[in-house]
C-alpha atoms as a PDB file:
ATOM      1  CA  UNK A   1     145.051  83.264  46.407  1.00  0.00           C
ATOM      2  CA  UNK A   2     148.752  83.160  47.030  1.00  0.00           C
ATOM      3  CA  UNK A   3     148.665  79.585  46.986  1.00  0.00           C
ATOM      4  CA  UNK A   4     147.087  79.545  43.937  1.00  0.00           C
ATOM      5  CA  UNK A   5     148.952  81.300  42.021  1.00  0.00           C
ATOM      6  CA  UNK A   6     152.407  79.425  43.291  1.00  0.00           C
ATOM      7  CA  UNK A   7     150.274  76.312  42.232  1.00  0.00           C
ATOM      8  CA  UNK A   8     149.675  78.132  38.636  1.00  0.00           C
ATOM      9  CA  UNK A   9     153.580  78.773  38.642  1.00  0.00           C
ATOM     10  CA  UNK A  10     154.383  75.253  39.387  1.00  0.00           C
ATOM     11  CA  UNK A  11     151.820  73.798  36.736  1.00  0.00           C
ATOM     12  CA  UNK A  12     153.243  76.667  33.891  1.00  0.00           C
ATOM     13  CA  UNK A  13     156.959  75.803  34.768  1.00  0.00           C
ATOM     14  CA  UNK A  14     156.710  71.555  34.983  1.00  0.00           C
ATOM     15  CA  UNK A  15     154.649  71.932  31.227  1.00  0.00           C
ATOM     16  CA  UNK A  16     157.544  73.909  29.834  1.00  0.00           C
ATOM     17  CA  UNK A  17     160.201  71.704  31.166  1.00  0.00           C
ATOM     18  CA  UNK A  18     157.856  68.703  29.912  1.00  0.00           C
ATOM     19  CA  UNK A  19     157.593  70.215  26.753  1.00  0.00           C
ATOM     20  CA  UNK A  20     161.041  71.194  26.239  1.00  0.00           C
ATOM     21  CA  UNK A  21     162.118  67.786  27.084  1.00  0.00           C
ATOM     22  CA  UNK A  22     160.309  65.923  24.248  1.00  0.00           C
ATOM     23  CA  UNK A  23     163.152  65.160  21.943  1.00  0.00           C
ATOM     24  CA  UNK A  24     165.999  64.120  24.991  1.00  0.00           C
ATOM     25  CA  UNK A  25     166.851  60.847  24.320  1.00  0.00           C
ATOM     26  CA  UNK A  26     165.598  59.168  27.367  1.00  0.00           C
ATOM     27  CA  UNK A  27     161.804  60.298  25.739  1.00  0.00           C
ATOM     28  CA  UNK A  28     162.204  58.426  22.562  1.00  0.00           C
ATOM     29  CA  UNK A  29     161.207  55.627  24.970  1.00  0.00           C
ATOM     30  CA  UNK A  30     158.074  57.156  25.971  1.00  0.00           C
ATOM     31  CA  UNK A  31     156.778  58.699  22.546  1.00  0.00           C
ATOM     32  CA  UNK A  32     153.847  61.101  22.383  1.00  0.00           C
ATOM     33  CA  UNK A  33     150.622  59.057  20.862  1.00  0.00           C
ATOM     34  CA  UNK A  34     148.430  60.387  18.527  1.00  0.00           C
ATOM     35  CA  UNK A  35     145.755  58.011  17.394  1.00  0.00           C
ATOM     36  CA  UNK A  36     143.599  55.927  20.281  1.00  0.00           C
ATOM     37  CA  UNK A  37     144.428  52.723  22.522  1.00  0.00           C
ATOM     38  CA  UNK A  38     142.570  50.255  22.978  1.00  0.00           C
ATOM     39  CA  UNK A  39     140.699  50.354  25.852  1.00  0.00           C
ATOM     40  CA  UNK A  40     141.220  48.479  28.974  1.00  0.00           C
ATOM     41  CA  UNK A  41     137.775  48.607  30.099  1.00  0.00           C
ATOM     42  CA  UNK A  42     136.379  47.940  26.590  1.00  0.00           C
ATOM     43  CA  UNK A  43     138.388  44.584  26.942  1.00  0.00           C
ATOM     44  CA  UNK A  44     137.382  43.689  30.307  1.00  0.00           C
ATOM     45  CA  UNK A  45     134.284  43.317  28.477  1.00  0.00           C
ATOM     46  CA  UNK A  46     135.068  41.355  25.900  1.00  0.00           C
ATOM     47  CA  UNK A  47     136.666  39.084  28.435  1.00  0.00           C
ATOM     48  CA  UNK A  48     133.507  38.938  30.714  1.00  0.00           C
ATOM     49  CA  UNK A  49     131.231  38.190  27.373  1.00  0.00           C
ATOM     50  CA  UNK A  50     133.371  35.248  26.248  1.00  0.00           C
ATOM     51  CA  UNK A  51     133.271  34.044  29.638  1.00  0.00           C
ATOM     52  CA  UNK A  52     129.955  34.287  30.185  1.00  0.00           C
ATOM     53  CA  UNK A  53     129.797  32.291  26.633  1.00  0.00           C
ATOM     54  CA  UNK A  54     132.091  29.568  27.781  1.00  0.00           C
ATOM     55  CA  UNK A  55     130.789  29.402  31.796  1.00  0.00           C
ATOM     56  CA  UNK A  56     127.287  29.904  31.081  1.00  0.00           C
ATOM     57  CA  UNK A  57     124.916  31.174  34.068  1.00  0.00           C
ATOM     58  CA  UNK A  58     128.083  31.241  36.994  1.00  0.00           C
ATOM     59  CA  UNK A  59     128.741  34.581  36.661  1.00  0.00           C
ATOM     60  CA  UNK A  60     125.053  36.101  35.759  1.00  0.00           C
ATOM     61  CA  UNK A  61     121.900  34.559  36.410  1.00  0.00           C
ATOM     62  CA  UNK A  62     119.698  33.549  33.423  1.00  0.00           C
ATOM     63  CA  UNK A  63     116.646  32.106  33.208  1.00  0.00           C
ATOM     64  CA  UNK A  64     115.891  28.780  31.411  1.00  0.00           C
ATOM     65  CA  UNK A  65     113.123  30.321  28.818  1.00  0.00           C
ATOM     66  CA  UNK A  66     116.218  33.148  27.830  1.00  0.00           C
ATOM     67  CA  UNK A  67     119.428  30.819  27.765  1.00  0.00           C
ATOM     68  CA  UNK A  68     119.629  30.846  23.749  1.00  0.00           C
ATOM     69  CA  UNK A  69     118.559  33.947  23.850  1.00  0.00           C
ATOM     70  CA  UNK A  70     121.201  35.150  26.303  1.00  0.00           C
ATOM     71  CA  UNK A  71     123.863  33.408  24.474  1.00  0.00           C
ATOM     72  CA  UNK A  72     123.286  34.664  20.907  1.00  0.00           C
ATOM     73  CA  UNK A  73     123.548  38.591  22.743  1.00  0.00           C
ATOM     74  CA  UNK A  74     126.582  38.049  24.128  1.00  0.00           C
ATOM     75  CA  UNK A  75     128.273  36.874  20.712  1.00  0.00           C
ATOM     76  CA  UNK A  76     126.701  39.920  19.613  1.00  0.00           C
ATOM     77  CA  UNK A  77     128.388  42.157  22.196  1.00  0.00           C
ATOM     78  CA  UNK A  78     131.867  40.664  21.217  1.00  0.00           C
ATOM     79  CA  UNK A  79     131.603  41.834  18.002  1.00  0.00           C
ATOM     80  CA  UNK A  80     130.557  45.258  19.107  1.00  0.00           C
ATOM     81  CA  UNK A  81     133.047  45.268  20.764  1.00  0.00           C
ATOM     82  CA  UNK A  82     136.325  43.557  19.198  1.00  0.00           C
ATOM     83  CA  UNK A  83     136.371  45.163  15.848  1.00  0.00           C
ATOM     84  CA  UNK A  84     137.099  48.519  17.406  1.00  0.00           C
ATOM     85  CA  UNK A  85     139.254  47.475  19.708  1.00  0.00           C
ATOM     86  CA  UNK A  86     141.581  44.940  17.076  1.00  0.00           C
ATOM     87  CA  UNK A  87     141.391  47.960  14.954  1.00  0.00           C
ATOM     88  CA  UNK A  88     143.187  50.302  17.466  1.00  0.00           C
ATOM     89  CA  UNK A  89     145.524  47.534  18.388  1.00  0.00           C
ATOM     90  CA  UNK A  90     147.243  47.353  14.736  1.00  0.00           C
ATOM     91  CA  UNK A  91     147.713  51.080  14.653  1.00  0.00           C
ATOM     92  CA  UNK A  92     150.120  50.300  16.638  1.00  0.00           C
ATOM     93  CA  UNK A  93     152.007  48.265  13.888  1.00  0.00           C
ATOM     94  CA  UNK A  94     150.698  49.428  10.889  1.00  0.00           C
ATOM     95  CA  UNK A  95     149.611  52.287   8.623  1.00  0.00           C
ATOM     96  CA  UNK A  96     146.538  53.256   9.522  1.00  0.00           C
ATOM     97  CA  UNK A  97     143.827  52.912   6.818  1.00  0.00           C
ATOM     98  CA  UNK A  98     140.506  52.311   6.103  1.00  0.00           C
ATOM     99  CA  UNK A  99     141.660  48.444   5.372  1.00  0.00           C
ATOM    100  CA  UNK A 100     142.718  47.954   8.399  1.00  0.00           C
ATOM    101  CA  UNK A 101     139.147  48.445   9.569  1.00  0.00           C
ATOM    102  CA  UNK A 102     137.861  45.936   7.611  1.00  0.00           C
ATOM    103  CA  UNK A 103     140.551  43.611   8.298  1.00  0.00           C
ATOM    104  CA  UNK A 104     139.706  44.265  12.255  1.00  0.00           C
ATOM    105  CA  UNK A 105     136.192  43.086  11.513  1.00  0.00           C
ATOM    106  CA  UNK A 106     137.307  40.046   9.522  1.00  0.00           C
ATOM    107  CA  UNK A 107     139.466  38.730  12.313  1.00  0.00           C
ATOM    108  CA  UNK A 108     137.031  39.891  14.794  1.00  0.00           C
ATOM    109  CA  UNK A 109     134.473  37.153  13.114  1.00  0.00           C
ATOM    110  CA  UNK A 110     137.677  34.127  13.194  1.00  0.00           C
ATOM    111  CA  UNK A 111     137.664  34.477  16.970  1.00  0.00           C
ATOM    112  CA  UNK A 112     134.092  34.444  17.274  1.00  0.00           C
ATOM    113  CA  UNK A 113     134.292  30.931  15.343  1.00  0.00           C
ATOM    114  CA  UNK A 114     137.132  29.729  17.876  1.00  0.00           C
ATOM    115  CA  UNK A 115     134.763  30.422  20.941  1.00  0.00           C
ATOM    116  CA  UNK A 116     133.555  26.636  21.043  1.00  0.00           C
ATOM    117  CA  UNK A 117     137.142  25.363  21.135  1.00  0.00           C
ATOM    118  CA  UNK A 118     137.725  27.695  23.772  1.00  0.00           C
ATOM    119  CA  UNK A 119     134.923  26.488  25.190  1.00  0.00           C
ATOM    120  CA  UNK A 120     136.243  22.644  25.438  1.00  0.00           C
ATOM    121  CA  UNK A 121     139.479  23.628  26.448  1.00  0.00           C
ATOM    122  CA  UNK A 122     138.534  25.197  29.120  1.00  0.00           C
ATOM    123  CA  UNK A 123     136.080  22.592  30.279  1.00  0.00           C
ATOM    124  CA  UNK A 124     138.632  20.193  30.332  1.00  0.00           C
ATOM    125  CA  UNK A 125     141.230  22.580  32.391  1.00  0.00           C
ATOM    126  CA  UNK A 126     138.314  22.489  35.073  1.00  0.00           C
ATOM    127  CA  UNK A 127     138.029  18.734  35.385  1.00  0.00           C
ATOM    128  CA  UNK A 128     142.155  18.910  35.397  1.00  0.00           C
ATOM    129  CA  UNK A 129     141.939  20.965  38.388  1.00  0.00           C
ATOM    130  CA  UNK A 130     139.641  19.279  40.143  1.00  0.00           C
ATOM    131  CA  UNK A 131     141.073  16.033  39.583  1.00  0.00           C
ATOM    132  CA  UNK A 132     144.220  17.329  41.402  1.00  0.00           C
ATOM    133  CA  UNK A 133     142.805  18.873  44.382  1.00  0.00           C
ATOM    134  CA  UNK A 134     141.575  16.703  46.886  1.00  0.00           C
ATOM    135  CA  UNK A 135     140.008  19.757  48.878  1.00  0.00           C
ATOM    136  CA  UNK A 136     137.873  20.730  45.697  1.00  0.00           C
ATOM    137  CA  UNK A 137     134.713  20.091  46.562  1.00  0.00           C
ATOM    138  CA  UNK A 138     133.146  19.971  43.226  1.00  0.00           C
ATOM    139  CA  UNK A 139     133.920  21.933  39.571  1.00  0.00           C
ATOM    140  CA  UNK A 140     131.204  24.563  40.645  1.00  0.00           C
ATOM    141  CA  UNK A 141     133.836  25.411  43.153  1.00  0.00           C
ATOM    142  CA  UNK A 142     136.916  25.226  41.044  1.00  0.00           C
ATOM    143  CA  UNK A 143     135.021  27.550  38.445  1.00  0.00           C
ATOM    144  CA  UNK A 144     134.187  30.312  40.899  1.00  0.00           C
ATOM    145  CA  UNK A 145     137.311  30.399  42.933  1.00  0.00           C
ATOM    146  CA  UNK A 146     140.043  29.017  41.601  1.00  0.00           C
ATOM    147  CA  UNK A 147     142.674  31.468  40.073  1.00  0.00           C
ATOM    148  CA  UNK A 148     143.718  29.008  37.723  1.00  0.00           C
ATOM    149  CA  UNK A 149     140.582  28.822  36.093  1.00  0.00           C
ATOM    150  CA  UNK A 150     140.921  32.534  35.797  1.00  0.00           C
ATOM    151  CA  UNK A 151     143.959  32.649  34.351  1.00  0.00           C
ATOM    152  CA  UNK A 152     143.529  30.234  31.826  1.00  0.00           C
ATOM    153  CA  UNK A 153     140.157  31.905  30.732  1.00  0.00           C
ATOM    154  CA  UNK A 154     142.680  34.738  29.813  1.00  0.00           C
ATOM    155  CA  UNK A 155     145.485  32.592  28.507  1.00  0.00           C
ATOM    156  CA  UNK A 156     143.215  30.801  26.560  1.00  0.00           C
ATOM    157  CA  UNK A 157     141.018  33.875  24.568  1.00  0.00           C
ATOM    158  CA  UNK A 158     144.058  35.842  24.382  1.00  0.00           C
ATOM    159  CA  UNK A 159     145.996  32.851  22.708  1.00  0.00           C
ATOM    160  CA  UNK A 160     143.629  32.667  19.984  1.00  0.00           C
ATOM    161  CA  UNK A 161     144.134  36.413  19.346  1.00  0.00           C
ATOM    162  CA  UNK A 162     147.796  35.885  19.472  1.00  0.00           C
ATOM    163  CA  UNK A 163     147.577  33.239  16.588  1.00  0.00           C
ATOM    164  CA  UNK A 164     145.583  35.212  14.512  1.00  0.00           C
ATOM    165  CA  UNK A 165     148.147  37.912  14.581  1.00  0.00           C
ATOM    166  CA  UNK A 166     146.559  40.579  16.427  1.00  0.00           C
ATOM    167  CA  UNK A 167     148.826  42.631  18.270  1.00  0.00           C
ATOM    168  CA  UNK A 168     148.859  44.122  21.660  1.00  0.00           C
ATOM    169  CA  UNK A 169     145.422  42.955  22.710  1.00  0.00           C
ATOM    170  CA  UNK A 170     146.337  39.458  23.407  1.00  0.00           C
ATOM    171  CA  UNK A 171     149.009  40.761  26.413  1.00  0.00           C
ATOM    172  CA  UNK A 172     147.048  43.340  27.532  1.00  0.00           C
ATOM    173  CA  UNK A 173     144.693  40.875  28.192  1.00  0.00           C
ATOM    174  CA  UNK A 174     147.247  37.959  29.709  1.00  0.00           C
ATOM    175  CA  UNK A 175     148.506  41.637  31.949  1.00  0.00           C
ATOM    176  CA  UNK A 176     145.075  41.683  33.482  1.00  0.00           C
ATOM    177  CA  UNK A 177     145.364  37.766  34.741  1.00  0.00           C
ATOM    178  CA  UNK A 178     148.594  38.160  35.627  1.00  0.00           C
ATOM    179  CA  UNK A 179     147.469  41.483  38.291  1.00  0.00           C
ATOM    180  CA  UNK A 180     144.532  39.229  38.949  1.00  0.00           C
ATOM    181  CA  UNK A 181     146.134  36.250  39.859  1.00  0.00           C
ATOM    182  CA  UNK A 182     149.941  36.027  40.005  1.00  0.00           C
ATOM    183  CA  UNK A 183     149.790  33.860  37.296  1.00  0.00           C
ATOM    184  CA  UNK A 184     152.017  35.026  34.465  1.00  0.00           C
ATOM    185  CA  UNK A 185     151.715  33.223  30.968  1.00  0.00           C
ATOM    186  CA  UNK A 186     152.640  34.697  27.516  1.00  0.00           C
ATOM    187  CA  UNK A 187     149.666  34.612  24.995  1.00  0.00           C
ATOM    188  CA  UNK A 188     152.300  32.836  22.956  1.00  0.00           C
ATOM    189  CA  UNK A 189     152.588  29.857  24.925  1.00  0.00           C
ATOM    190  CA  UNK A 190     150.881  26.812  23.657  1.00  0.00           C
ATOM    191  CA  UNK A 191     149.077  24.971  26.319  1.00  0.00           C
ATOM    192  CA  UNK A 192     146.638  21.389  25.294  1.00  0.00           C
ATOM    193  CA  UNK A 193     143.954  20.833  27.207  1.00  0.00           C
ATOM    194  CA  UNK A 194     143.830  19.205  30.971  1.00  0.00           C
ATOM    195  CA  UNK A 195     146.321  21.312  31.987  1.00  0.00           C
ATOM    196  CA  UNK A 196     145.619  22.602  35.739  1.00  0.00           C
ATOM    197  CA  UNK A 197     147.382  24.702  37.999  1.00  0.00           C
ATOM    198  CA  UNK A 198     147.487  24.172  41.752  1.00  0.00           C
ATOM    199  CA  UNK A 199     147.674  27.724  43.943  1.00  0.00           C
ATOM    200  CA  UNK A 200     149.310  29.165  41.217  1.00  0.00           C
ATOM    201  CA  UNK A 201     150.777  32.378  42.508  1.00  0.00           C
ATOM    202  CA  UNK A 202     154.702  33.014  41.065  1.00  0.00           C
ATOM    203  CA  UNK A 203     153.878  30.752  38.151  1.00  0.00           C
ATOM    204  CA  UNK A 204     155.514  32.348  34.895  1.00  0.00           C
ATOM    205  CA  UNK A 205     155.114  30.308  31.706  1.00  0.00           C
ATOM    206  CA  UNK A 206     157.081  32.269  28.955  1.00  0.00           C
ATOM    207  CA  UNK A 207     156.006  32.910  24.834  1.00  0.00           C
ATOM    208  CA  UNK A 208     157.673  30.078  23.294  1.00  0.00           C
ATOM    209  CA  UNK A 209     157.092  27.515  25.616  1.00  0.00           C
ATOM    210  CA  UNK A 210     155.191  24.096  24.876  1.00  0.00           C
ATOM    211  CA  UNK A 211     153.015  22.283  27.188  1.00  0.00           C
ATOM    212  CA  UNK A 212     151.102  19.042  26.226  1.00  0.00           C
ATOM    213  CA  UNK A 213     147.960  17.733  27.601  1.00  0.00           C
ATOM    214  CA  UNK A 214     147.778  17.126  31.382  1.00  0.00           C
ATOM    215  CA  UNK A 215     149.907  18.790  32.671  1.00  0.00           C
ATOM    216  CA  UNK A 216     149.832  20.238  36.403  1.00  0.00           C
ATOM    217  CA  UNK A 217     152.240  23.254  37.352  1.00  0.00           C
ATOM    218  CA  UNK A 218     152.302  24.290  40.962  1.00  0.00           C
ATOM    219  CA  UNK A 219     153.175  27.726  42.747  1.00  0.00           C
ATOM    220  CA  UNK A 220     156.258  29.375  42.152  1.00  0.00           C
ATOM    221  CA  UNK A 221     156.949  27.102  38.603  1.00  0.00           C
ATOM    222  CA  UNK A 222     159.204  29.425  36.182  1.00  0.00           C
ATOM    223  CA  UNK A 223     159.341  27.775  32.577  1.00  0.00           C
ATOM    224  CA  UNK A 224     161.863  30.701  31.264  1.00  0.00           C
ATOM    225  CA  UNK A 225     164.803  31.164  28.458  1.00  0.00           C
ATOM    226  CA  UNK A 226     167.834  30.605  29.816  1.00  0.00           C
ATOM    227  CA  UNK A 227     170.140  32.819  27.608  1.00  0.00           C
ATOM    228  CA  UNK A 228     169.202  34.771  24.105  1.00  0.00           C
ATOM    229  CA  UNK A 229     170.397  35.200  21.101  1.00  0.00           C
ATOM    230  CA  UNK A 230     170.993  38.982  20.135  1.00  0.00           C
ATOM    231  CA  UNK A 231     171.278  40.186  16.390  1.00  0.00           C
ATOM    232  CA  UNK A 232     173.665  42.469  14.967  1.00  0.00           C
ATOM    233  CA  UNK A 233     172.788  45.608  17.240  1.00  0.00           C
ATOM    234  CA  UNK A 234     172.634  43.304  20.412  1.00  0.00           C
ATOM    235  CA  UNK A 235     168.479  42.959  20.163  1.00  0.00           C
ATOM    236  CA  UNK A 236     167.128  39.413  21.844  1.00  0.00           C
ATOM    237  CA  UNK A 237     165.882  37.239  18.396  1.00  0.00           C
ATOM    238  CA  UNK A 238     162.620  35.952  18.917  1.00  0.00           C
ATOM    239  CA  UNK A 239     163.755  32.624  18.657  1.00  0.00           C
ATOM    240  CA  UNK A 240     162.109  29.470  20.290  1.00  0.00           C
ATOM    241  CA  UNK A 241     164.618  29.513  23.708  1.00  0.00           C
ATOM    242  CA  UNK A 242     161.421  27.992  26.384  1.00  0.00           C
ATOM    243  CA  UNK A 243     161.029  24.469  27.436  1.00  0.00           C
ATOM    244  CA  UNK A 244     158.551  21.360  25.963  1.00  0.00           C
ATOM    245  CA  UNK A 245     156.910  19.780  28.494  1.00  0.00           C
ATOM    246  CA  UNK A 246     155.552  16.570  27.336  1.00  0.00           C
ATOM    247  CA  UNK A 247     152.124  14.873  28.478  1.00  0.00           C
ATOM    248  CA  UNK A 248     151.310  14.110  32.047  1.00  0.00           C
ATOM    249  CA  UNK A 249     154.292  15.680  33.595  1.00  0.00           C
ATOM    250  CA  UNK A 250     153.962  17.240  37.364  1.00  0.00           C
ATOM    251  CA  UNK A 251     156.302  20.160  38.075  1.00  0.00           C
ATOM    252  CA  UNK A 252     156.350  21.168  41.580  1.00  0.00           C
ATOM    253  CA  UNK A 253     156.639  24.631  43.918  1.00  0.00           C
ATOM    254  CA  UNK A 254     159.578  26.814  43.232  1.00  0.00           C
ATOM    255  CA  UNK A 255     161.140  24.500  40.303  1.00  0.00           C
ATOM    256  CA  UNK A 256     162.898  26.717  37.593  1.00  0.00           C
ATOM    257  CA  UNK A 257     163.351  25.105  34.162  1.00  0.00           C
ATOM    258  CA  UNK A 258     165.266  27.106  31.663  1.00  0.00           C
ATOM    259  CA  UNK A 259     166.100  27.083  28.161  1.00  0.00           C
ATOM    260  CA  UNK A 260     165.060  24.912  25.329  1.00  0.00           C
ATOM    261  CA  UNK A 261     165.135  21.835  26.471  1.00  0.00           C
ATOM    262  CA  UNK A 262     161.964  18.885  27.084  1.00  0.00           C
ATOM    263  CA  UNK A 263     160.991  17.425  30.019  1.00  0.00           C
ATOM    264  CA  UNK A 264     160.069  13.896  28.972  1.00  0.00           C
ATOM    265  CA  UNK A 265     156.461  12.386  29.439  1.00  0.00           C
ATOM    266  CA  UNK A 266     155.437  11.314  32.577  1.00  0.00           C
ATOM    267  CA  UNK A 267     158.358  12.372  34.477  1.00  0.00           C
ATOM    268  CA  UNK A 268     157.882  14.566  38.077  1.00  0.00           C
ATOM    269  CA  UNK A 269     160.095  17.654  38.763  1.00  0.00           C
ATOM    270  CA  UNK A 270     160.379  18.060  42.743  1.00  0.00           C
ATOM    271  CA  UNK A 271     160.074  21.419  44.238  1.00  0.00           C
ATOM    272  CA  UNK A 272     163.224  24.257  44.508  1.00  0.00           C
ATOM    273  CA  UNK A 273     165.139  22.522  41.883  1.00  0.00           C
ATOM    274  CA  UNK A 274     167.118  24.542  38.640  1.00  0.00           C
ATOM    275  CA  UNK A 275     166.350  22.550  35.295  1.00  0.00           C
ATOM    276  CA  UNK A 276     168.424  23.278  32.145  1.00  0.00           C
ATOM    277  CA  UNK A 277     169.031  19.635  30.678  1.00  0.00           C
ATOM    278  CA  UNK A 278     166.733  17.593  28.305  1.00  0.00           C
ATOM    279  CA  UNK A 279     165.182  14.777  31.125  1.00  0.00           C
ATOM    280  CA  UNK A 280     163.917  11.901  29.553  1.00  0.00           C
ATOM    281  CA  UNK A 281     160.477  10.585  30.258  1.00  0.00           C
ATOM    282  CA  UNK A 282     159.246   8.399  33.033  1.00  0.00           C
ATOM    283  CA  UNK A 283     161.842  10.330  35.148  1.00  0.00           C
ATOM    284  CA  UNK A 284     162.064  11.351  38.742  1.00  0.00           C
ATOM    285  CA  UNK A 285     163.948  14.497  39.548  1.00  0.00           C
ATOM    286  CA  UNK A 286     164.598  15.384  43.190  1.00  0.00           C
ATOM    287  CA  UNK A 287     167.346  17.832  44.382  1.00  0.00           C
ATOM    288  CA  UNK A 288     170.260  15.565  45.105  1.00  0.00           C
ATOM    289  CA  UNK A 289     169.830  14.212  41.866  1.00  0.00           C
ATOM    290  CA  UNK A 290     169.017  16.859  39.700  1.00  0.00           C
ATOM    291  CA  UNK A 291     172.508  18.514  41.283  1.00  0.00           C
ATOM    292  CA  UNK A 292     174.395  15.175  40.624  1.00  0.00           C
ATOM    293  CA  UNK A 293     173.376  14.830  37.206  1.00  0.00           C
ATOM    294  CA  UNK A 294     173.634  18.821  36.212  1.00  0.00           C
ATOM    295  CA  UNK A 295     177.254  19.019  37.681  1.00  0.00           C
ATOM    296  CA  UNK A 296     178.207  15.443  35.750  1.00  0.00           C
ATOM    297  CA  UNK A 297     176.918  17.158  32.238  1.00  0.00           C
ATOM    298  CA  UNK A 298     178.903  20.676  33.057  1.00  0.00           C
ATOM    299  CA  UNK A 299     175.404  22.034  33.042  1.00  0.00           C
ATOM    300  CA  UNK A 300     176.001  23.186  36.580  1.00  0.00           C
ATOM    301  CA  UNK A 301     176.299  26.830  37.662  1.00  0.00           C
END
């Protein structure tokens, strides 16, 4: 009983001290919310229905006679799903009203209609990733194990959500790849198609970055911003500030390439190497040179 009620005293004194600390300035960071999130485990849902969708049958058995069938539900569980979740997202951002609900189902229905795209992109991120792994045995394998894949499931739905202007939902959902995988890319970056990843962990691809079509990123690959530009109360401007990386470039382990600059078609980036120069395409970049040519431009640091 005496431990109890110390307990009590503890819990009564910490809530009082909580409470009287509401409107320090430190808790302006961390305000109180009053209206609902959207749910993580709602969206692991809608994540798991759209792959199901796209990778029909690997991740849930189904019978010939109910394929359709089994399809058709599943778009039907998105939009059970979405609407509510969109909905909560942009009360976030905006008033909250009973337009916002319709507007919530509305753009709930124009990802729906970009499922089949997602679809194709993702198919051809599979034979990407194949094609560059010599121990893949076959895309069965690459679809079931290979964190890329994951990742770019992710990347992929929640880019779509991104360009529609939905808020939060599309990081929340890159956040849950990123746990899953290592793999960190922005819902803003836009990736083509064939683009594979090889291991993968350490990869960060950030929001205003450009990748063309087969592309292959190995482990430890940072595509970053190499400085920002603030506004008048020293904020970072969203402002395009990641790199372009044209078609068929390879960019290998641990290479860091900063700032707005393009990486030229066809070129190859060697591993460990610090890339903040435009390099033209059809280029070779290997450590020696890369710190020959950066110290000759006064890009060095």
């Amino acid at each position: 009983m005496k431990l109890l009620k110390g307990i009590k005293d503890i819990v009564d004194r910490n809530v009082e001290l909580l409470k009287s600390s509401e409107d320090s300035l430190e808790n302006r960071y961390i305000p109180r919310c009053n209206f609902p999130f959207p749910s993580h485990e709602k969206l692991v849902e809608f994540v798991n229905y759209v792959r199901d969708i796209c990778f029909h049958g690997y991740f849930e058995h189904v019978e010939e006679d109910v394929a359709e069938h089994k399809l058709r539900d599943n778009f039907h569980k998105i939009y059970n799903v979405l609407p509510d979740q969109i909905y909560f997202g942009m009360t976030f951002s905006l008033e909250n009203d009973c337009d916002l609900k319709i507007r919530s189902r509305e753009l709930a229905a124009s990802f729906m209609n970009k499922i089949p795209e997602i679809k194709r992109l993702l198919a051809t991120d599979v034979k990407a990733v194949f094609d560059n792994d010599p121990a893949a045995r076959n895309t069965n394998e690459v679809i079931l194990c290979y964190p890329a894949i994951r990742a770019m499931l992710h990347h992929r739905i929640a880019h779509a959500l991104f360009v529609l202007g939905i808020p939060i939902l599309p990081r929340i959902i890159s956040e849950m790849a990123h746990s899953e995988t290592g793999i960190d890319i922005h819902p803003g970056a836009h990736i083509r198609e064939y683009f594979s990843i090889d291991h993968g962990t350490g990869v960060v691809i950030g929001q205003t970055a450009i990748i063309g079509s087969h592309v292959c990123l190995y482990q430890g690959v940072t595509l970053g911003a190499r400085s920002f530009t603030l506004d008048n109360e020293g904020k970072p401007i969203d402002l395009p500030r990641h790199p372009i990386i044209e078609d068929h470039v390879t960019i290998y382990s641990n290479a860091t390439i900063l700032g707005r600059i393009t990486i030229g078609a066809r070129s190859v980036i060697g591993g460990n190497i610090w890339v903040t120069y435009n390099v033209p395409p059809d280029s070779r970049i290997v450590q020696q040179q890369a710190r020959d040519i950066s110290f000759k431009d006064g890009a060095g640091i």
